[in-house]
Protein backbone atom coordinates (compact mmCIF):
# COMPACT_ATOMS: atom_id res chain seq x y z
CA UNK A 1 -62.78 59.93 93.42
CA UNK A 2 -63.64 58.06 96.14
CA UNK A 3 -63.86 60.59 98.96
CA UNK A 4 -65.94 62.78 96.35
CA UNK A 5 -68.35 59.72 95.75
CA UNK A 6 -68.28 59.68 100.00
CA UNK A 7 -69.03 63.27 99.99
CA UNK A 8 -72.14 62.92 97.74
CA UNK A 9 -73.35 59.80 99.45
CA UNK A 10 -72.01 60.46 103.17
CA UNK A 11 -71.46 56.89 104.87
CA UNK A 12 -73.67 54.62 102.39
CA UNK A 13 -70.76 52.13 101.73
CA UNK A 14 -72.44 49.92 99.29
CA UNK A 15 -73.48 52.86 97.28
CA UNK A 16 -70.13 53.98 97.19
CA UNK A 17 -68.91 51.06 95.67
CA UNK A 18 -71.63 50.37 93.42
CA UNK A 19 -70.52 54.13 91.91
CA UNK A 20 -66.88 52.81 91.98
CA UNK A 21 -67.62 50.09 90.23
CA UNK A 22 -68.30 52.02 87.09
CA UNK A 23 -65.13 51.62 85.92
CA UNK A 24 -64.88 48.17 85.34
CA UNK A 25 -68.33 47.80 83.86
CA UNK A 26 -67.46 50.44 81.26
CA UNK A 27 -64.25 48.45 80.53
CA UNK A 28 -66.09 45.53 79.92
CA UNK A 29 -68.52 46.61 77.79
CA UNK A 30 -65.52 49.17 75.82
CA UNK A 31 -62.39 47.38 75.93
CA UNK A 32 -63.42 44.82 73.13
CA UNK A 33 -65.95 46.97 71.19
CA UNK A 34 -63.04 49.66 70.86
CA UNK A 35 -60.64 46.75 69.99
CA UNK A 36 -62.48 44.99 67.40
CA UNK A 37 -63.60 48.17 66.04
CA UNK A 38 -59.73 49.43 65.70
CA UNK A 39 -59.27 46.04 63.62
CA UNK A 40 -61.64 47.02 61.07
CA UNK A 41 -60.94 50.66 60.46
CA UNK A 42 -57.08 49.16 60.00
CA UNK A 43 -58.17 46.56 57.64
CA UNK A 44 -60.67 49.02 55.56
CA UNK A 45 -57.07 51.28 55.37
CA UNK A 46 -58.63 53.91 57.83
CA UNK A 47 -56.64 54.69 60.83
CA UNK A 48 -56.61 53.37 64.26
CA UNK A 49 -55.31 56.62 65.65
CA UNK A 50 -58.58 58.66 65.37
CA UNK A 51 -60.15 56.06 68.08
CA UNK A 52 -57.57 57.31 69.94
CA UNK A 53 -57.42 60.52 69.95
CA UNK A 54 -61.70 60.20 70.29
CA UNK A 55 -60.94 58.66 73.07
CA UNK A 56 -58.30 61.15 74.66
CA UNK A 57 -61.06 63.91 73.99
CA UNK A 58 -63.63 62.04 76.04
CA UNK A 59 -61.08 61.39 78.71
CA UNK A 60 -60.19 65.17 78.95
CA UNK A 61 -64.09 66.62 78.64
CA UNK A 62 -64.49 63.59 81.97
CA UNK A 63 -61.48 65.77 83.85
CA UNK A 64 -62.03 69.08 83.04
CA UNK A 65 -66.02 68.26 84.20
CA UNK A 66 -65.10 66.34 87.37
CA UNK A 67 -64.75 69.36 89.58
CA UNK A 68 -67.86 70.63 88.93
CA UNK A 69 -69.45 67.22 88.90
CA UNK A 70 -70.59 67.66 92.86
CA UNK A 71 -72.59 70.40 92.53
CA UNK A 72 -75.01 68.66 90.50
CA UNK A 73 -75.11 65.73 92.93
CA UNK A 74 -75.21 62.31 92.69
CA UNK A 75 -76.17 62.20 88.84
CA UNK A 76 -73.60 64.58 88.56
CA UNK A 77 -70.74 62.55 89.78
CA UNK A 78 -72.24 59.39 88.09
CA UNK A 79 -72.18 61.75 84.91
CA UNK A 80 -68.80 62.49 84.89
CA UNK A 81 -67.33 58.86 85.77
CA UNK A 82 -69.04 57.51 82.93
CA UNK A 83 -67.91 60.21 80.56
CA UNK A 84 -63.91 59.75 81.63
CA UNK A 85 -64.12 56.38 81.98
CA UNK A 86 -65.98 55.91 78.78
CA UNK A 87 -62.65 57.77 76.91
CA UNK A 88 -60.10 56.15 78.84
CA UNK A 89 -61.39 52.52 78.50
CA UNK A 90 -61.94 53.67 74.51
CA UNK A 91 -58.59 54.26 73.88
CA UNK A 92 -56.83 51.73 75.66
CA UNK A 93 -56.54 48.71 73.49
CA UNK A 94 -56.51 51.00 70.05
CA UNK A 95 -53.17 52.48 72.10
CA UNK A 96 -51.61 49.59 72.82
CA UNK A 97 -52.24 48.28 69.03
CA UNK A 98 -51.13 51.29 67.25
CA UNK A 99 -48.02 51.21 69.33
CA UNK A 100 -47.37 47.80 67.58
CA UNK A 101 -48.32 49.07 64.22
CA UNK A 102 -45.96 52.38 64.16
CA UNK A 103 -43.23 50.99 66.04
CA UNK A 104 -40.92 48.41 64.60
CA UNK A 105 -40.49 44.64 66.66
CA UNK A 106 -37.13 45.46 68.07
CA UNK A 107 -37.85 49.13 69.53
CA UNK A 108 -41.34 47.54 71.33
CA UNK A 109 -40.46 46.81 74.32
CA UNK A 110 -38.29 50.56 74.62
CA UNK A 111 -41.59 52.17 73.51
CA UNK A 112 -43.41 50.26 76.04
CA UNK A 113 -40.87 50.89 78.74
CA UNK A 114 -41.36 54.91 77.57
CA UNK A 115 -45.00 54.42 78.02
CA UNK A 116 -44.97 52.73 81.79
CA UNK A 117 -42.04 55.55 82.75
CA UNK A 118 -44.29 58.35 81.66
CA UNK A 119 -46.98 56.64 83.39
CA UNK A 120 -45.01 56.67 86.72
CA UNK A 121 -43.85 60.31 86.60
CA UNK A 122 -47.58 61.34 85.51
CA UNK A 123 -48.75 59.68 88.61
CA UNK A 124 -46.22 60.93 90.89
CA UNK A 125 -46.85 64.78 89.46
CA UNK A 126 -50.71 64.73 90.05
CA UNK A 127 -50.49 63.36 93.19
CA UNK A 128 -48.53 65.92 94.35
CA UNK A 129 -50.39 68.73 92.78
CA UNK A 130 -53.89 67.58 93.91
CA UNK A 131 -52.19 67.46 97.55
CA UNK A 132 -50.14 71.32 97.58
CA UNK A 133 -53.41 72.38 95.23
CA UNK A 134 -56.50 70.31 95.72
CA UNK A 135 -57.88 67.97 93.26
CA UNK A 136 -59.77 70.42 91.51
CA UNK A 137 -56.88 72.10 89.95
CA UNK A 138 -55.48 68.93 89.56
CA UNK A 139 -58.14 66.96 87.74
CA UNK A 140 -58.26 70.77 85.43
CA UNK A 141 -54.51 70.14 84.77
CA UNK A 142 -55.10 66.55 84.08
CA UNK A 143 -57.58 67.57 81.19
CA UNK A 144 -55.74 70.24 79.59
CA UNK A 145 -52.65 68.00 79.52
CA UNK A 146 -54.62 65.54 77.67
CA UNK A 147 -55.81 67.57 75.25
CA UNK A 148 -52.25 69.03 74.44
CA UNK A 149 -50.72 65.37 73.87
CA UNK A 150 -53.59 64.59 71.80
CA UNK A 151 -52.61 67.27 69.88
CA UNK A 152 -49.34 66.59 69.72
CA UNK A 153 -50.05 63.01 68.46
CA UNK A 154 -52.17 64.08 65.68
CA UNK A 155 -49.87 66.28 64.27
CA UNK A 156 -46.57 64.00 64.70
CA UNK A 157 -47.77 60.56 64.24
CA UNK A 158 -48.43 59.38 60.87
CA UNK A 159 -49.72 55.74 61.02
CA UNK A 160 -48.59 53.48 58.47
CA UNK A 161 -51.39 52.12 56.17
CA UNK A 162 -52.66 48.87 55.17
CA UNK A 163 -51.71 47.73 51.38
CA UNK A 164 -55.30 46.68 49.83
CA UNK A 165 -53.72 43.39 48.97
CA UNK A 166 -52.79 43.01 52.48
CA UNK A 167 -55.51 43.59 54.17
CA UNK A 168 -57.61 41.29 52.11
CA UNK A 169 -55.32 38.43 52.67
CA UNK A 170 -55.55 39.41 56.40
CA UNK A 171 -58.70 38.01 58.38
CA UNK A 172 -59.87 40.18 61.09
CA UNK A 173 -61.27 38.07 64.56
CA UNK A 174 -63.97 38.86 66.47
CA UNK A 175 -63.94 38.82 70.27
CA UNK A 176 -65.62 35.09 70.39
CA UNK A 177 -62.96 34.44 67.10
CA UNK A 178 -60.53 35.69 69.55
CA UNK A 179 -61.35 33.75 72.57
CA UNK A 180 -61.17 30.82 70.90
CA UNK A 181 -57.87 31.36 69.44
CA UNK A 182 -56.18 31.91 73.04
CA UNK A 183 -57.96 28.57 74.39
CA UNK A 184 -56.62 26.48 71.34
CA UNK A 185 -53.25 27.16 71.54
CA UNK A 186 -52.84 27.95 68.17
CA UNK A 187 -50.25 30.61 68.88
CA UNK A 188 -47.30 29.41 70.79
CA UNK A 189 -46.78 31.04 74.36
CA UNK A 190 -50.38 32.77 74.23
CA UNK A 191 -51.98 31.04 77.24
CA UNK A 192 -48.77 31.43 79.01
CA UNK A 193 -48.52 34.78 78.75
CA UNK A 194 -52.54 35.23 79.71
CA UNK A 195 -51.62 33.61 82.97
CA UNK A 196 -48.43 35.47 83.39
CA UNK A 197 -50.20 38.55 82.86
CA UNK A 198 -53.08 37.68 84.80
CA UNK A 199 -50.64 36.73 88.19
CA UNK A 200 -48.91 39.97 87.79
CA UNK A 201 -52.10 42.23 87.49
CA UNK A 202 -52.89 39.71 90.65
CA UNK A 203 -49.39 40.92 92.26
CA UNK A 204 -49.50 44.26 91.86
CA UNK A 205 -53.42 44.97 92.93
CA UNK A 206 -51.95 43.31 96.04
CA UNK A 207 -49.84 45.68 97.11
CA UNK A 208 -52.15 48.28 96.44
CA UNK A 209 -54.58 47.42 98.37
CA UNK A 210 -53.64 45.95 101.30
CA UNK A 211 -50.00 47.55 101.79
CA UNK A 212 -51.52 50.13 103.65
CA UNK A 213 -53.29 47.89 106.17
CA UNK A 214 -49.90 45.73 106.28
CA UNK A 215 -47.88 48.45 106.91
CA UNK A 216 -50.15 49.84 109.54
CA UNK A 217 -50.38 46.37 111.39
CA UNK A 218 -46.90 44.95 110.80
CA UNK A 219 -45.06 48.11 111.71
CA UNK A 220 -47.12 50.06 113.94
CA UNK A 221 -47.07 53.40 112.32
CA UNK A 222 -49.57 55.86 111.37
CA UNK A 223 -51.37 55.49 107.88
CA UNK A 224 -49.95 58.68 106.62
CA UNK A 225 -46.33 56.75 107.16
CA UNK A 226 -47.20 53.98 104.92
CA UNK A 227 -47.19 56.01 101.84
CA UNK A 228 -43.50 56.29 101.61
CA UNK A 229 -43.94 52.62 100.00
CA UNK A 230 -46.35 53.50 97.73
CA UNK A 231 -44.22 56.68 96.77
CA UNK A 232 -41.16 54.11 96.48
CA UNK A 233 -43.41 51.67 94.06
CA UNK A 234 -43.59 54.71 91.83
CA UNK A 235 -39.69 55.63 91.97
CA UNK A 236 -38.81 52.17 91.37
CA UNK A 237 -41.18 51.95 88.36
CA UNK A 238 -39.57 55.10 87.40
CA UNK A 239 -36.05 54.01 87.54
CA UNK A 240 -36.40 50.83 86.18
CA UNK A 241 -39.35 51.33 82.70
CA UNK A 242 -36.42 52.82 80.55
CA UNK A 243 -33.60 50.01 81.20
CA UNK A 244 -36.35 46.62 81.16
CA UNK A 245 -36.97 48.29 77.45
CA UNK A 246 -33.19 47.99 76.72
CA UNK A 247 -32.32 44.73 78.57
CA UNK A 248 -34.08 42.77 76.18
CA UNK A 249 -32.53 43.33 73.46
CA UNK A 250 -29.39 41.80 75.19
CA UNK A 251 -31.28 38.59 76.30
CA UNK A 252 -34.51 38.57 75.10
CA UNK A 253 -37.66 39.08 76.00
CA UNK A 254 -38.67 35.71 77.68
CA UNK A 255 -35.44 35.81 79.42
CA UNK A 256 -36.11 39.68 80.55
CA UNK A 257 -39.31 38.15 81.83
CA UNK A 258 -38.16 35.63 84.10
CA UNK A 259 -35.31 38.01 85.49
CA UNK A 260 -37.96 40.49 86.21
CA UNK A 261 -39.83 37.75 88.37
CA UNK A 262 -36.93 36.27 89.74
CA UNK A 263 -35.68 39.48 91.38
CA UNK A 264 -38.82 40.36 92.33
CA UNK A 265 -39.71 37.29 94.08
CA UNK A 266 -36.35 37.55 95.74
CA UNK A 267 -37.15 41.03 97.00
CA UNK A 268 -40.45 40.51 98.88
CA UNK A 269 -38.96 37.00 100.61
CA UNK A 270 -36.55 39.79 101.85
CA UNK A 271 -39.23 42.32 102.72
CA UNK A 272 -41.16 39.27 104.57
CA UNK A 273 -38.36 39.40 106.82
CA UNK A 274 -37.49 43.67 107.32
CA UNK A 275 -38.20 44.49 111.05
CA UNK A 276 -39.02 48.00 110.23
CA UNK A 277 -40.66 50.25 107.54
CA UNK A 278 -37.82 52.16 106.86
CA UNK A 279 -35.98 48.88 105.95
CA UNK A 280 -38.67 47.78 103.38
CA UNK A 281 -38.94 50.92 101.68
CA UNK A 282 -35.41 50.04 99.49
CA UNK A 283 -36.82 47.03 99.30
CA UNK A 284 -39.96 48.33 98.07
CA UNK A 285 -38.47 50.14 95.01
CA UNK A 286 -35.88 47.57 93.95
CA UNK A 287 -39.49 45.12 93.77
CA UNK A 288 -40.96 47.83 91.80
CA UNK A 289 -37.65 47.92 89.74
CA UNK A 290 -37.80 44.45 88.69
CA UNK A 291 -41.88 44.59 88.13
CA UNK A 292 -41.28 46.66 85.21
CA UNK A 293 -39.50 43.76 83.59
CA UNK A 294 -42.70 41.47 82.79
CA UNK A 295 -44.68 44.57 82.23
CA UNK A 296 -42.51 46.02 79.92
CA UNK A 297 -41.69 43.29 77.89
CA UNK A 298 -44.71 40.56 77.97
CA UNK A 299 -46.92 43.15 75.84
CA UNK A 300 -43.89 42.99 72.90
CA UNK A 301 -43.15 39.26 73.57
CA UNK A 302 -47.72 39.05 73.53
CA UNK A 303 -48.25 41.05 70.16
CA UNK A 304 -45.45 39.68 67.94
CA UNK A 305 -47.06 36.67 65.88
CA UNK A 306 -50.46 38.74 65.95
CA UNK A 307 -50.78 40.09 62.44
CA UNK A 308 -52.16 43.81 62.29
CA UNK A 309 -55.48 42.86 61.37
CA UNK A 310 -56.81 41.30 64.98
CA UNK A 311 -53.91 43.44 67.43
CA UNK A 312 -57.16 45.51 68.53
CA UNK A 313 -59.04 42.72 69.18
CA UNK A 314 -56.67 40.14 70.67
CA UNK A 315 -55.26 43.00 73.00
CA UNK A 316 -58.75 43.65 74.52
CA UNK A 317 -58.49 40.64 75.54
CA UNK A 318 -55.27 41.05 77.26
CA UNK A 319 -56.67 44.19 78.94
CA UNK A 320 -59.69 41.87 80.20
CA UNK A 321 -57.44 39.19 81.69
CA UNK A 322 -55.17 42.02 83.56
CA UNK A 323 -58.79 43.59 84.79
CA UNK A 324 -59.66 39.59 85.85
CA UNK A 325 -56.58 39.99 87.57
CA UNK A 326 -58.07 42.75 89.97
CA UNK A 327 -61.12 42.23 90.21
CA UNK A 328 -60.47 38.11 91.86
CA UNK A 329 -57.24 40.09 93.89
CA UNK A 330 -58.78 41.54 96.39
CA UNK A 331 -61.94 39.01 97.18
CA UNK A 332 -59.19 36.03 97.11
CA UNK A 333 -56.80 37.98 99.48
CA UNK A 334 -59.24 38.95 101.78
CA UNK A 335 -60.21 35.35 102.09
CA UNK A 336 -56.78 34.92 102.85
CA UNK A 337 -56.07 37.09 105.26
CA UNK A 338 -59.21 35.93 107.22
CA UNK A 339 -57.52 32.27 107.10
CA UNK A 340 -54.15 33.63 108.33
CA UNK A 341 -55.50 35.85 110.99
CA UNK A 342 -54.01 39.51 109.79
CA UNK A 343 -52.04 40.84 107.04
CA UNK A 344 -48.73 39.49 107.84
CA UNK A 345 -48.56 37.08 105.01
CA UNK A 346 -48.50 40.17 102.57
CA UNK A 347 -45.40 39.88 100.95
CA UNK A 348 -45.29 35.97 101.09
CA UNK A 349 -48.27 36.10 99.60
CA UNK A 350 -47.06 38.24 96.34
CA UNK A 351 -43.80 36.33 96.35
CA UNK A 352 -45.85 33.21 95.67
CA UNK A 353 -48.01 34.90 92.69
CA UNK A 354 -44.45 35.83 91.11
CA UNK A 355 -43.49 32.40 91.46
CA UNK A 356 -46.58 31.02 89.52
CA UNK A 357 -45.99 34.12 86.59
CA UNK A 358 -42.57 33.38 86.41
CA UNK A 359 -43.41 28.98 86.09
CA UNK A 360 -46.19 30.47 83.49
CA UNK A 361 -43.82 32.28 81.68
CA UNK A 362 -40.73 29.60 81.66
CA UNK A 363 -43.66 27.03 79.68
CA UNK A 364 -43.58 29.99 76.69
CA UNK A 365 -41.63 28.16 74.00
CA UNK A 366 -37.73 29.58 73.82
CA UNK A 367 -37.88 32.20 70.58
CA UNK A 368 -42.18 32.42 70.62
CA UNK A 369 -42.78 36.14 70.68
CA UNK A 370 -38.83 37.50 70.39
CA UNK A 371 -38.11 40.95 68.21
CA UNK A 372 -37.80 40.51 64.66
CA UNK A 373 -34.70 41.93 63.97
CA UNK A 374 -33.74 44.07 60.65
């Protein structure tokens, strides 16, 4: 999107980013609307799947409009951003609730771990085909496949529903209800998890960002070199989603946690020290390996005391502090690497965020937020 933006724009750099920028404004505004909104169509005994799927649609009609979007100019382009962003930002808390409400506490973290690997391979598969194709027949393909696993989930999902008696014993939050309930305390392990959560959205924007510029630097190679990490992120998030959804059941879900971020932190002190790029890329992917530990699992661990009736709501939330997590990465960083001169401190840097998630997460109470076995 960004080159497209460029394209519409030429060299107006604050524009550009001003257009960019749409995304996070639309998740801000979205996220806990869509949320709250999910809560009360659960607790009136209406579904929180037909959010989703409204969303999906929106997301699609945003793809499938994209490669047209330039040829109508700059309110083109803003057009269509708005439009998938609006879909995608809809859907994202409703998903991540009815995934809770349809799967049972001990499969959660496998579901989860299904989601992220899909996630992976989808990102891996586009990228190619936008760069053999072009991204016009890959933002096409994007839409279509949308639609079809929209389908797909309205025909095979069948949400559980809401006893009457239930849901009037259940009391629904709003976001400020919500807020307030994370700041207290009242739920054991909550705030932990926020800052957990919050360090390794912080983590993993870092690498994103600035690998490139690292790599580039550090190693002396061409930019084009430097995505063999990025393409070894993905692999390692693909080889490792599936097992951090199994692990816990073995030790837990805390305990997954704090392996996760104990390997990981182990692997970039080592890739602090690589002398070459071929070296860190391993290194790279066994990082990205142990990453999908805490994501995996602190969603499950997150959710479990949350009764059905505020999981929309108190997962917006969630989505906000991961999107806090971005948005301070990249200022802070770049501060950073002013103080330190260059971009050398990279991997220290992210080995010292993992440190912090994985104190955050040792201070959540031993048993808060474990499977519920049956």
């Amino acid at each position: 999107m960004p080159p497209v933006a460029r394209d519409v724009l030429g060299d107006q750099r604050t524009a550009i980013g001003m257009v960019m920028a749409i995304d996070n404004v639309l998740l801000l505004l979205l996220v806990p609307w869509a949320g709250a909104r999910s809560d009360r169509a659960s607790g009136r005994g209406s579904s929180r799947l037909r959010m989703v799927l409204f969303g999906f649609a929106v997301a699609a009609a945003g793809m499938l409009l994209f490669p047209f979007a330039p040829s109508f100019g700059l309110a083109g382009v803003v057009f269509t951003m708005a439009v998938l962003y609006s879909g995608i930002n809809i859907q994202r808390a409703p998903f991540q609730a009815l995934v809770a409400d349809i799967v049972p506490s001990q499969y959660r973290s496998l579901a989860t771990g299904s989601v992220t690997f899909q996630m992976c391979i989808g990102a891996i598969v586009f990228l190619m085909l936008g760069q053999v194709f072009g991204f016009r027949i890959a933002f096409t393909a994007a839409g279509v496949t949308v639609l079809g696993i929209a389908a797909v989930m309205a025909v095979a999902i069948r949400e559980p529903m809401v006893p009457a008696s239930v849901a009037n014993d259940e009391k629904s939050h709003s976001s400020i209800d919500a807020v307030r309930l994370v700041l207290s305390g009242a739920m054991p392990g909550m705030r932990q998890i926020f800052v957990a959560t919050l360090l390794l959205q912080l983590t993993f924007q870092t690498f994103t960002t600035w690998y490139a510029l690292h790599g580039t630097e550090r190693f002396g190679v061409r930019p084009e070199d430097v995505t063999t990490g990025f393409i070894a992120w993905a692999l390692g998030g693909v080889v490792g989603a599936l097992p951090a959804g199994v692990i816990n059941v073995r030790i837990g879900r805390r305990n997954a946690m704090l392996l996760g971020f104990v390997a990981m932190a182990l692997c970039l002190l080592g890739l602090d020290r690589v002398s070459t790029i071929d070296q860190a890329v391993p290194l790279i992917a066994l990082a990205s390996a142990s990453w999908t530990l805490p994501m995996v699992n602190s969603y499950p661990l997150f959710v479990e005391p949350i009764p059905r009736s505020s999981r929309g709501v108190l997962t917006a939330m969630l989505l906000l502090c991961t999107a806090l997590g971005g948005a301070i990465g990249d200022p802070l960083n770049g501060a950073l690497f002013d103080l330190f001169g260059g971009y050398r401190p990279l991997f220290l840097m992210m080995a010292g965020y993992t440190v912090m998630a994985c104190a955050a997460v040792w201070l959540v109470p031993v048993g808060a937020g474990e499977a519920a076995m049956r």
